[in-house]
C-alpha atoms as a PDB file:
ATOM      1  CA  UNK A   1       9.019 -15.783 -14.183  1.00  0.00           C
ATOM      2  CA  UNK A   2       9.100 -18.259 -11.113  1.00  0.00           C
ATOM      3  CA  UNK A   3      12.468 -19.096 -11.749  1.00  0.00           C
ATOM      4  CA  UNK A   4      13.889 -15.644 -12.167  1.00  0.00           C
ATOM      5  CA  UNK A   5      11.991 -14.661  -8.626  1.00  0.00           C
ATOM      6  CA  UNK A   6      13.748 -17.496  -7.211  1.00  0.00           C
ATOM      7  CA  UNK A   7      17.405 -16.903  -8.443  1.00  0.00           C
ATOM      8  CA  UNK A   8      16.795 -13.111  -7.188  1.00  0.00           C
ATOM      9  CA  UNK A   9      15.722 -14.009  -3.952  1.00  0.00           C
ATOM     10  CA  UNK A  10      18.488 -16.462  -3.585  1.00  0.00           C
ATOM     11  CA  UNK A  11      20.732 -14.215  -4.531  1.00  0.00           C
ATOM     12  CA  UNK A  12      20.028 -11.828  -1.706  1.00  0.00           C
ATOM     13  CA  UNK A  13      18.421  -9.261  -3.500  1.00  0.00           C
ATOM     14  CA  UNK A  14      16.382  -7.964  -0.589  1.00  0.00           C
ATOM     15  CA  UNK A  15      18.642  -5.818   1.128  1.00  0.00           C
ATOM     16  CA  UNK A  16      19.516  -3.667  -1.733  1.00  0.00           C
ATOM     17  CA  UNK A  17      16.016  -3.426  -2.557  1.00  0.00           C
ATOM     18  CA  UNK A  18      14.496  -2.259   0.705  1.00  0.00           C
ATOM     19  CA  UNK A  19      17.376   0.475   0.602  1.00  0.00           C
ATOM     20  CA  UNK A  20      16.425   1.467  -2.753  1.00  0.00           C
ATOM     21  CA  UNK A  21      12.904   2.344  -1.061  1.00  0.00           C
ATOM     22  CA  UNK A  22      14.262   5.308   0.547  1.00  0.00           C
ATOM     23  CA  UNK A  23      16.220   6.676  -2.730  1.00  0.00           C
ATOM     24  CA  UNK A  24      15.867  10.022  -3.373  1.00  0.00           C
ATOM     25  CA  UNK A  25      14.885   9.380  -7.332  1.00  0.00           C
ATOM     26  CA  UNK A  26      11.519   8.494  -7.575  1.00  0.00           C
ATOM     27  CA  UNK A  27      12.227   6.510 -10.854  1.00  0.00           C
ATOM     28  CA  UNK A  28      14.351   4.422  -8.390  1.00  0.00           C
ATOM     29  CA  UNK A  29      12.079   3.922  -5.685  1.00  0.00           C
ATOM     30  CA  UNK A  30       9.105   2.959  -7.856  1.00  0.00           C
ATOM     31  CA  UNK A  31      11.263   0.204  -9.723  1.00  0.00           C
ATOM     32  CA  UNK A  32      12.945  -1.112  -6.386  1.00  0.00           C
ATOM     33  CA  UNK A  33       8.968  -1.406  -4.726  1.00  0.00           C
ATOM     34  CA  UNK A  34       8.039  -2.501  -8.181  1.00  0.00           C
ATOM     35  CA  UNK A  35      10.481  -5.798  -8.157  1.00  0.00           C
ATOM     36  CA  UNK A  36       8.874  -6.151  -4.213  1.00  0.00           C
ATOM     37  CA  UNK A  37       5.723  -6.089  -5.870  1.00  0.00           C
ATOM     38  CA  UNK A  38       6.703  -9.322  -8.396  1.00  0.00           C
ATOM     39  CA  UNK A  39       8.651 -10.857  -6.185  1.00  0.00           C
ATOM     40  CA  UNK A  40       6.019 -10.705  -3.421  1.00  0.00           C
ATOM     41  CA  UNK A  41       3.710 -13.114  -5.567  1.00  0.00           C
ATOM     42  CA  UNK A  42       6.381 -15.577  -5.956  1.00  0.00           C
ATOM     43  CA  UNK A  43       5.499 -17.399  -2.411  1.00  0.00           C
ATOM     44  CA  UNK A  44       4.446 -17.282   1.030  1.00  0.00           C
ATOM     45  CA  UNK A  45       8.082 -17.303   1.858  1.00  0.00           C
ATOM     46  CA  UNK A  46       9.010 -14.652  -0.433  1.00  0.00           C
ATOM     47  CA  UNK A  47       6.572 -12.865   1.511  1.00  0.00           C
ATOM     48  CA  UNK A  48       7.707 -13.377   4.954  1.00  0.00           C
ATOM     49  CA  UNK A  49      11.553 -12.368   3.616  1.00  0.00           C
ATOM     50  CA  UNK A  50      10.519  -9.561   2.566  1.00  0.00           C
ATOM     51  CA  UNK A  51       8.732  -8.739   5.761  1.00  0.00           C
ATOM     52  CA  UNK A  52      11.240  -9.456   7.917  1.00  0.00           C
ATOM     53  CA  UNK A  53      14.153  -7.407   5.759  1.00  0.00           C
ATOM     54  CA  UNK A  54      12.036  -4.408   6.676  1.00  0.00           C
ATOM     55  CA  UNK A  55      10.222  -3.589   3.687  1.00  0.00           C
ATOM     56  CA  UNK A  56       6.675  -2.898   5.492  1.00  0.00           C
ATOM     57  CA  UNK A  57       7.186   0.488   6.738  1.00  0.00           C
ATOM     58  CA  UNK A  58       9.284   2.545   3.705  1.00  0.00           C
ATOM     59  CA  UNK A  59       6.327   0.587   1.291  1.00  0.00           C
ATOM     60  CA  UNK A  60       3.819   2.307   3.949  1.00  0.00           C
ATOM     61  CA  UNK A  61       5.634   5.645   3.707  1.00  0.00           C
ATOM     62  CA  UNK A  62       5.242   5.393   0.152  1.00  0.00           C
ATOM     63  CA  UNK A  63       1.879   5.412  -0.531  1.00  0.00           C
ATOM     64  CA  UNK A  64       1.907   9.778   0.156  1.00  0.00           C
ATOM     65  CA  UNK A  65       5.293   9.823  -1.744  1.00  0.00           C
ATOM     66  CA  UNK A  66       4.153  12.669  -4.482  1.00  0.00           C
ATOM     67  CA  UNK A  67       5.136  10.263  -7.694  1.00  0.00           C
ATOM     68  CA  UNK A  68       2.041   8.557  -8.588  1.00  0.00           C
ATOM     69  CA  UNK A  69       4.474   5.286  -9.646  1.00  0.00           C
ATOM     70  CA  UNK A  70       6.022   5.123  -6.569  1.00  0.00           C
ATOM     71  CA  UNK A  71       2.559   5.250  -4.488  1.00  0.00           C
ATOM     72  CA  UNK A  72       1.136   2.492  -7.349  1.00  0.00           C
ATOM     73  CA  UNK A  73       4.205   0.483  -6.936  1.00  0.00           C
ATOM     74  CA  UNK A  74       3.981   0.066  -3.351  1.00  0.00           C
ATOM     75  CA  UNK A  75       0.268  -0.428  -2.820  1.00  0.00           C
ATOM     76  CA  UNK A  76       1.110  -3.375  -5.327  1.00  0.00           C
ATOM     77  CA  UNK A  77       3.539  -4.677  -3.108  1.00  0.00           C
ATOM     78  CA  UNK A  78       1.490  -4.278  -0.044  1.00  0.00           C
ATOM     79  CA  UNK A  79      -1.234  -5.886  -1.722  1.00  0.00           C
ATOM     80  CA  UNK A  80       0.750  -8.899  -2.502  1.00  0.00           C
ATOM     81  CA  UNK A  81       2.420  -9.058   0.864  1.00  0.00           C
ATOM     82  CA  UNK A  82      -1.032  -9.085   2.607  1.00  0.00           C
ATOM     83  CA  UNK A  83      -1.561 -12.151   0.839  1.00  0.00           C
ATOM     84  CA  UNK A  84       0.003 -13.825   3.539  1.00  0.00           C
ATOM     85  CA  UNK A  85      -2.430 -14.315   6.533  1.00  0.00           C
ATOM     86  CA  UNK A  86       0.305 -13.724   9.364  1.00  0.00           C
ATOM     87  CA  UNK A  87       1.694 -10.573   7.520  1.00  0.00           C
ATOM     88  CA  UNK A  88      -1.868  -9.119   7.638  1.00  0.00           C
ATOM     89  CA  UNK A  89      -1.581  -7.685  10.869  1.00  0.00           C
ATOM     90  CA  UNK A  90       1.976  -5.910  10.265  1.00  0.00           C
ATOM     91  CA  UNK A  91       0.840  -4.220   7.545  1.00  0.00           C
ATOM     92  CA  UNK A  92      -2.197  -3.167   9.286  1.00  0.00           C
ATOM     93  CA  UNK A  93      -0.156  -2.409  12.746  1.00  0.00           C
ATOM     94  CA  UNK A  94       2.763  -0.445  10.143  1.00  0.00           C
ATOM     95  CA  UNK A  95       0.161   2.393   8.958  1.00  0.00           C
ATOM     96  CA  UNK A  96      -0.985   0.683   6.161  1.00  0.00           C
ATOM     97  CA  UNK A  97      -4.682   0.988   5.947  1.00  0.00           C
ATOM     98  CA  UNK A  98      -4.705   5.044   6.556  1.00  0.00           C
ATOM     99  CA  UNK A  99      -2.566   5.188   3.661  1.00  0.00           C
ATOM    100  CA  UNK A 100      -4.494   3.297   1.593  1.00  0.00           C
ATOM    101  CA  UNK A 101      -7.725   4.892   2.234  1.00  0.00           C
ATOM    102  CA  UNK A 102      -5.799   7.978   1.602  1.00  0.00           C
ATOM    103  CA  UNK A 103      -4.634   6.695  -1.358  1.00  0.00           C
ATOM    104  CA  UNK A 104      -7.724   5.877  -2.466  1.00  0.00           C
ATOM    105  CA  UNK A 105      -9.178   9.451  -1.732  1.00  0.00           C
ATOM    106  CA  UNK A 106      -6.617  10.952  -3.646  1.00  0.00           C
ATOM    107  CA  UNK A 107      -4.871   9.020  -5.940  1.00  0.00           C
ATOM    108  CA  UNK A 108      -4.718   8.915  -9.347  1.00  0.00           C
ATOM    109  CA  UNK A 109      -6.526   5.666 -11.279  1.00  0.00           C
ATOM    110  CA  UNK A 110      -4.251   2.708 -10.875  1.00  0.00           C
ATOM    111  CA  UNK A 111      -3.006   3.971  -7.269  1.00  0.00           C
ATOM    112  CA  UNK A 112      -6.120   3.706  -6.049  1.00  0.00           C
ATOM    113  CA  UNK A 113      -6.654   0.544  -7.990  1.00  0.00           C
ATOM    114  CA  UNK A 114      -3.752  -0.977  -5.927  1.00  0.00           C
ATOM    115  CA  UNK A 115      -4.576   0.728  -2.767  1.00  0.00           C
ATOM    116  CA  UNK A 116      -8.234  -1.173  -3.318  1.00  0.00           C
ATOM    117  CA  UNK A 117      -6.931  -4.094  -3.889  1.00  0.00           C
ATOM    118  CA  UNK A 118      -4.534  -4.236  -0.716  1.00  0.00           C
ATOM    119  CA  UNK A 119      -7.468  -3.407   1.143  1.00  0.00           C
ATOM    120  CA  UNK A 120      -9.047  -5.952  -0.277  1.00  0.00           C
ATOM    121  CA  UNK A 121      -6.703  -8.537   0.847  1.00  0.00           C
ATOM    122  CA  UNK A 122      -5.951  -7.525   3.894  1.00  0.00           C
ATOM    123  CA  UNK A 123      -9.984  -8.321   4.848  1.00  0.00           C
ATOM    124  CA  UNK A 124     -10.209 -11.373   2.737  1.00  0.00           C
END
């Protein structure tokens, strides 16, 4: 819910959760880009937190990680970042749209669904 986003982010959730990106279980890295994902769709400020607590470039590493959840997860939370007109460009500039084209190459169904769909924002 709304709420729930809110209390998170208020309750400085972002730090923990951009370190969980780099985790090495994949079960943990898909739920901590996962939350991202939700709480990226909360608001445009949401959005620009999460940008500037780093979470751009460890999302972009994820979409080769070799768990199909984890590469899902994070082209869900790119795809809601890139929602965000100014954060277009530093996901672009961050390696994004290689790995998303990749992803979509490659990937297994709803990867590439989320990889077309961050590609699709980021031109819209």
């Amino acid at each position: 819910s709304k709420r729930m986003q809110e209390l998170l982010m208020d309750a400085g959730c972002l730090p923990p959760l951009v370190a969980q990106l780099g985790d090495a279980d994949p079960q943990v890295r898909a739920n901590a880009a996962g939350t991202l994902w939700s709480l990226a769709d909360a608001s445009a400020d949401s959005r620009l937190s999460i940008a500037d607590e780093g979470a751009i470039a460890p999302l972009v590493e994820m979409l080769s990680d070799v768990d199909e959840t984890v590469q899902a997860h994070a082209a869900g939370a790119l795809r809601n970042l890139a929602q965000s007109p100014e954060l277009e460009r530093r996901i672009a500039k961050g390696g994004a749209l290689k790995g998303l084209l990749a992803l979509m190459a490659v990937g297994k169904a709803h990867a590439r669904q989320m990889a077309a769909s961050a590609l699709l924002n980021l031109v819209t």
